[in-house]
N, C-alpha and C. Protein backbone atom coordinates (compact mmCIF):
# COMPACT_ATOMS: atom_id res chain seq x y z
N UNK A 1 91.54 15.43 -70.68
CA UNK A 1 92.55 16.43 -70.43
C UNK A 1 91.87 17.80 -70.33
N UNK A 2 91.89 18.53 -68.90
CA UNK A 2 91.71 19.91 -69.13
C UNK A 2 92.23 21.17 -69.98
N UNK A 3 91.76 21.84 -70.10
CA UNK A 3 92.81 23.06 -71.21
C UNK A 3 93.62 23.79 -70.72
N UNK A 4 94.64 24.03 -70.89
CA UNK A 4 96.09 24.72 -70.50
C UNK A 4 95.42 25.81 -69.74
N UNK A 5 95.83 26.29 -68.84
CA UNK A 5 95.36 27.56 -67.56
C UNK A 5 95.95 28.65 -68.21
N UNK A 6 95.38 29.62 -68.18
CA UNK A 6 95.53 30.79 -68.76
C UNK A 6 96.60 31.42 -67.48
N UNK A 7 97.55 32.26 -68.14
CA UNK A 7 98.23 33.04 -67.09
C UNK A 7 96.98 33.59 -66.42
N UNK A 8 96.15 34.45 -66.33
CA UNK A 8 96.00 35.36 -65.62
C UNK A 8 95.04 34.41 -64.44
N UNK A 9 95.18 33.22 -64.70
CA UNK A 9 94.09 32.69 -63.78
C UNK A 9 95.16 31.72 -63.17
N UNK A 10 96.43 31.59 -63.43
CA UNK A 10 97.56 31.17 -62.71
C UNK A 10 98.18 32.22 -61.91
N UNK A 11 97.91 33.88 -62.06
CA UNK A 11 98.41 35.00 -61.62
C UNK A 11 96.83 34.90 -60.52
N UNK A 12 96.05 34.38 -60.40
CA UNK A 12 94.61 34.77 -59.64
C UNK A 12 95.21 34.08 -58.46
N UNK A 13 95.13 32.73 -58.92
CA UNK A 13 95.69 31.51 -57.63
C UNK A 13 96.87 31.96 -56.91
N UNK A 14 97.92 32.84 -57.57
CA UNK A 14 99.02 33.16 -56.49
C UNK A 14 98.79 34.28 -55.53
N UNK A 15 97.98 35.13 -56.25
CA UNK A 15 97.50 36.25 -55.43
C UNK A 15 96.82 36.20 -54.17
N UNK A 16 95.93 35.14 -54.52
CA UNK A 16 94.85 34.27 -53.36
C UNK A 16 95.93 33.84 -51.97
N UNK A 17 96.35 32.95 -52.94
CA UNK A 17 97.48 32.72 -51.76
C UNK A 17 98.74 33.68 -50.89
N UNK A 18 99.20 34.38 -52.09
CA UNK A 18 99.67 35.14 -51.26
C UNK A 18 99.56 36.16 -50.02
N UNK A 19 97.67 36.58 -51.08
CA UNK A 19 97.13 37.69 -50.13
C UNK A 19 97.73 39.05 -50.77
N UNK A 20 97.62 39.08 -51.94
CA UNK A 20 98.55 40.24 -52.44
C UNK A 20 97.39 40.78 -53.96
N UNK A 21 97.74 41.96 -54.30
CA UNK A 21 96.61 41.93 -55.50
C UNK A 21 97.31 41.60 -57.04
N UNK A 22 96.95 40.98 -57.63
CA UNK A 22 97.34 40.00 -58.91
C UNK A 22 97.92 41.25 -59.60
N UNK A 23 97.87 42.72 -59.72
CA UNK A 23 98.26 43.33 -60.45
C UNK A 23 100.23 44.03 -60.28
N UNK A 24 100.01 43.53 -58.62
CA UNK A 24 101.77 42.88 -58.07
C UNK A 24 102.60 42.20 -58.75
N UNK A 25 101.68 41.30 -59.24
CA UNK A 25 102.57 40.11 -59.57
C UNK A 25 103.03 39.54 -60.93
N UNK A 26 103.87 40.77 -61.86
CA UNK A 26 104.39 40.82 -63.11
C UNK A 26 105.03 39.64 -63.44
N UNK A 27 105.47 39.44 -64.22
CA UNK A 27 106.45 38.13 -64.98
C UNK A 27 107.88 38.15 -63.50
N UNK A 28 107.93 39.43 -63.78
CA UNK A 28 109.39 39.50 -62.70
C UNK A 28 109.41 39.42 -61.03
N UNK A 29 108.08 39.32 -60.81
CA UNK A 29 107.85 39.19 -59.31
C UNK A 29 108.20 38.05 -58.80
N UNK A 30 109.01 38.02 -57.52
CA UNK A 30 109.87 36.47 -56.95
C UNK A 30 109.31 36.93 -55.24
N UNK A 31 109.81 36.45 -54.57
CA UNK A 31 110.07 36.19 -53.20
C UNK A 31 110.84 37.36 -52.92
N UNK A 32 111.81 37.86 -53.95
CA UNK A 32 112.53 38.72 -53.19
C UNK A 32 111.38 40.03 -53.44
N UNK A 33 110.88 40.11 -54.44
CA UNK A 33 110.05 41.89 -54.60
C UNK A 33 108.83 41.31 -53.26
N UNK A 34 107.96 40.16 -53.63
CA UNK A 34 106.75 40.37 -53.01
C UNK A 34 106.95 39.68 -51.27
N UNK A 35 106.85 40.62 -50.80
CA UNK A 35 107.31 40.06 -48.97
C UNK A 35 106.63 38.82 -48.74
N UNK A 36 104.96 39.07 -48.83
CA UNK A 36 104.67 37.76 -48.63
C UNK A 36 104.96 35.95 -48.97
N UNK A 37 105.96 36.49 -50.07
CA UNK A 37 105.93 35.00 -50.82
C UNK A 37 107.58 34.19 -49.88
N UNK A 38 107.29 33.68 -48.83
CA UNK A 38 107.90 33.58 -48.01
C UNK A 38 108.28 31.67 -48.04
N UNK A 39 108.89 30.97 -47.69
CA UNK A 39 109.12 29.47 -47.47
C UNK A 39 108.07 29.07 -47.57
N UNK A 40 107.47 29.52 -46.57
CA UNK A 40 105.77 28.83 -46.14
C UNK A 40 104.92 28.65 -46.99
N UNK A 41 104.45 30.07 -47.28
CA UNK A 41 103.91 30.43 -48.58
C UNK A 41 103.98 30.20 -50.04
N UNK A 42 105.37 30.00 -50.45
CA UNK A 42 105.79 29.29 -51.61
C UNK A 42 105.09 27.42 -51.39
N UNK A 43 105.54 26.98 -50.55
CA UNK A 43 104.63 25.64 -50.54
C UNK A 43 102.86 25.40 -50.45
N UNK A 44 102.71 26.75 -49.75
CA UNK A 44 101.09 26.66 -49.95
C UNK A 44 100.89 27.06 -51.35
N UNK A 45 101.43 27.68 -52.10
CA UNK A 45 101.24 28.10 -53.79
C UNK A 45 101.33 27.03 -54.26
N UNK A 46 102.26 26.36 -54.04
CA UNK A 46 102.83 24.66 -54.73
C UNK A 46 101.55 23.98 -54.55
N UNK A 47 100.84 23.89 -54.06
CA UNK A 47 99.91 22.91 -53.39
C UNK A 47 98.39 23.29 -53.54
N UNK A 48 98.16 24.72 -54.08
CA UNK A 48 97.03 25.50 -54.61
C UNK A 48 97.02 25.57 -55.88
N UNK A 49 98.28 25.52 -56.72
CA UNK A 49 98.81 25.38 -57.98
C UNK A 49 98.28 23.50 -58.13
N UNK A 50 98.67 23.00 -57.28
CA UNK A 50 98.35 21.57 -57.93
C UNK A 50 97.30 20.93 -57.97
N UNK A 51 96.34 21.47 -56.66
CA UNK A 51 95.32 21.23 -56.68
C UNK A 51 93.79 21.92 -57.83
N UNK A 52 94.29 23.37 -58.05
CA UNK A 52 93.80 24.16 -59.38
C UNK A 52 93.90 23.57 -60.35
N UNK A 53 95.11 23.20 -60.72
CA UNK A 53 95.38 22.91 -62.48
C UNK A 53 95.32 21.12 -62.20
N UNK A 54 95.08 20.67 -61.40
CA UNK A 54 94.96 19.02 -61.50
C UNK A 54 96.87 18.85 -62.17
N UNK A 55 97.81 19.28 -61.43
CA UNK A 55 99.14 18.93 -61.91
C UNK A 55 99.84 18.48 -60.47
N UNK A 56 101.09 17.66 -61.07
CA UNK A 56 101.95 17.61 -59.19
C UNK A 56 102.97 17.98 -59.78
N UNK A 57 104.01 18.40 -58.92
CA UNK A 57 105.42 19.25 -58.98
C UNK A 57 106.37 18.06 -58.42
N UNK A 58 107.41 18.27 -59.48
CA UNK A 58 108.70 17.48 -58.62
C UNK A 58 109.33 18.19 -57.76
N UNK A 59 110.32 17.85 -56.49
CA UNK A 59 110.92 18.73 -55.67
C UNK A 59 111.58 19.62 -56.84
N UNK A 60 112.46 19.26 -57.60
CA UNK A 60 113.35 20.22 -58.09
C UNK A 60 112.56 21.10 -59.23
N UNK A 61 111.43 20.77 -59.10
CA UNK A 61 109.77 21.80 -60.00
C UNK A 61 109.74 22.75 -59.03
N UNK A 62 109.72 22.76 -58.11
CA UNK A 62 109.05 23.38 -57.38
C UNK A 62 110.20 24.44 -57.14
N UNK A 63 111.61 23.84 -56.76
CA UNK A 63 112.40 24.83 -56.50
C UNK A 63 113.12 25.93 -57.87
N UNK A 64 112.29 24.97 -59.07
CA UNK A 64 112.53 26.57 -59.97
C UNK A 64 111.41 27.23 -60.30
N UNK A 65 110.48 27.29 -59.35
CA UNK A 65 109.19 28.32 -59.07
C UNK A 65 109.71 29.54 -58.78
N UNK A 66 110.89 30.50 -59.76
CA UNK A 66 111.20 31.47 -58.54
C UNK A 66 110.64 32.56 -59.37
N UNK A 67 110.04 33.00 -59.55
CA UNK A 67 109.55 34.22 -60.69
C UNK A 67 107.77 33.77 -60.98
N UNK A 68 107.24 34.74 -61.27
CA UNK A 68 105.81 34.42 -61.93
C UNK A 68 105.76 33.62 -63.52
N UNK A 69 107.00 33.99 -64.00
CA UNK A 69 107.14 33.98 -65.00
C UNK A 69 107.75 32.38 -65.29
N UNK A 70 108.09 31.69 -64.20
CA UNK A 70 108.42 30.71 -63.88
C UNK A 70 107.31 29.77 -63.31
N UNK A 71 106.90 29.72 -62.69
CA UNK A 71 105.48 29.50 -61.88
C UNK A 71 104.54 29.07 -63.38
N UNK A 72 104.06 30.24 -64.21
CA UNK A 72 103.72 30.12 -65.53
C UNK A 72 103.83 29.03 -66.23
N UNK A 73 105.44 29.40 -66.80
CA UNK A 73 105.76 28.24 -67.42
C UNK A 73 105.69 26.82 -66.75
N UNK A 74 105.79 26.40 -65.57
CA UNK A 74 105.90 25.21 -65.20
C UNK A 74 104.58 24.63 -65.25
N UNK A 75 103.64 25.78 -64.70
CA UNK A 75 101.99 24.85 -64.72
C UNK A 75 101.93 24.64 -65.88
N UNK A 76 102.23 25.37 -67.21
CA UNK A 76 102.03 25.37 -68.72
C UNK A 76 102.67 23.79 -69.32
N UNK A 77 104.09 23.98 -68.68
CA UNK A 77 104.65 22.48 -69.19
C UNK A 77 104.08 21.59 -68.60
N UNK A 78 103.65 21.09 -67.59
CA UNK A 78 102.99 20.60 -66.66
C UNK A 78 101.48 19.58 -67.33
N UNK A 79 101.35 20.70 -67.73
CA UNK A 79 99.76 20.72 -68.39
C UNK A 79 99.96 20.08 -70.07
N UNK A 80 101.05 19.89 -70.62
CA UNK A 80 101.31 19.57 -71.78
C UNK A 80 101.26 17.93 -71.85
């Protein structure tokens, strides 16, 4: 078992993907504050997220990815 991912290296991977700088992307940052985090983009996170932390997402995982702060917690439970 790997060791639980630290937020800020779960805040690195979204940034990457988004293309945005990690210091954007507070607990409260969603789709609606950060432009880039778009349909598309939310599934390439899903899929950079799973491939990073060695985790897979259920559909309805994925669709309560809506916050950083969410995102967080799920790789965290994930990882448990």
């Amino acid at each position: 078992m790997t060791a639980p991912a630290a937020a800020e290296d779960i805040r690195r991977v979204m940034a990457d993907v988004l293309g945005v700088d990690a210091g954007v992307l507070g607990p409260d940052a969603s789709p609606e504050t950060v432009a880039a985090w778009d349909s598309v983009q939310h599934l390439s996170l899903i899929i950079a997220l799973e491939q990073e932390f060695a985790v897979r997402f259920a559909p309805e995982e994925i669709e309560e990815a809506v916050s950083v702060a969410a995102v967080i917690d799920l790789v965290h439970r994930k990882q448990r």
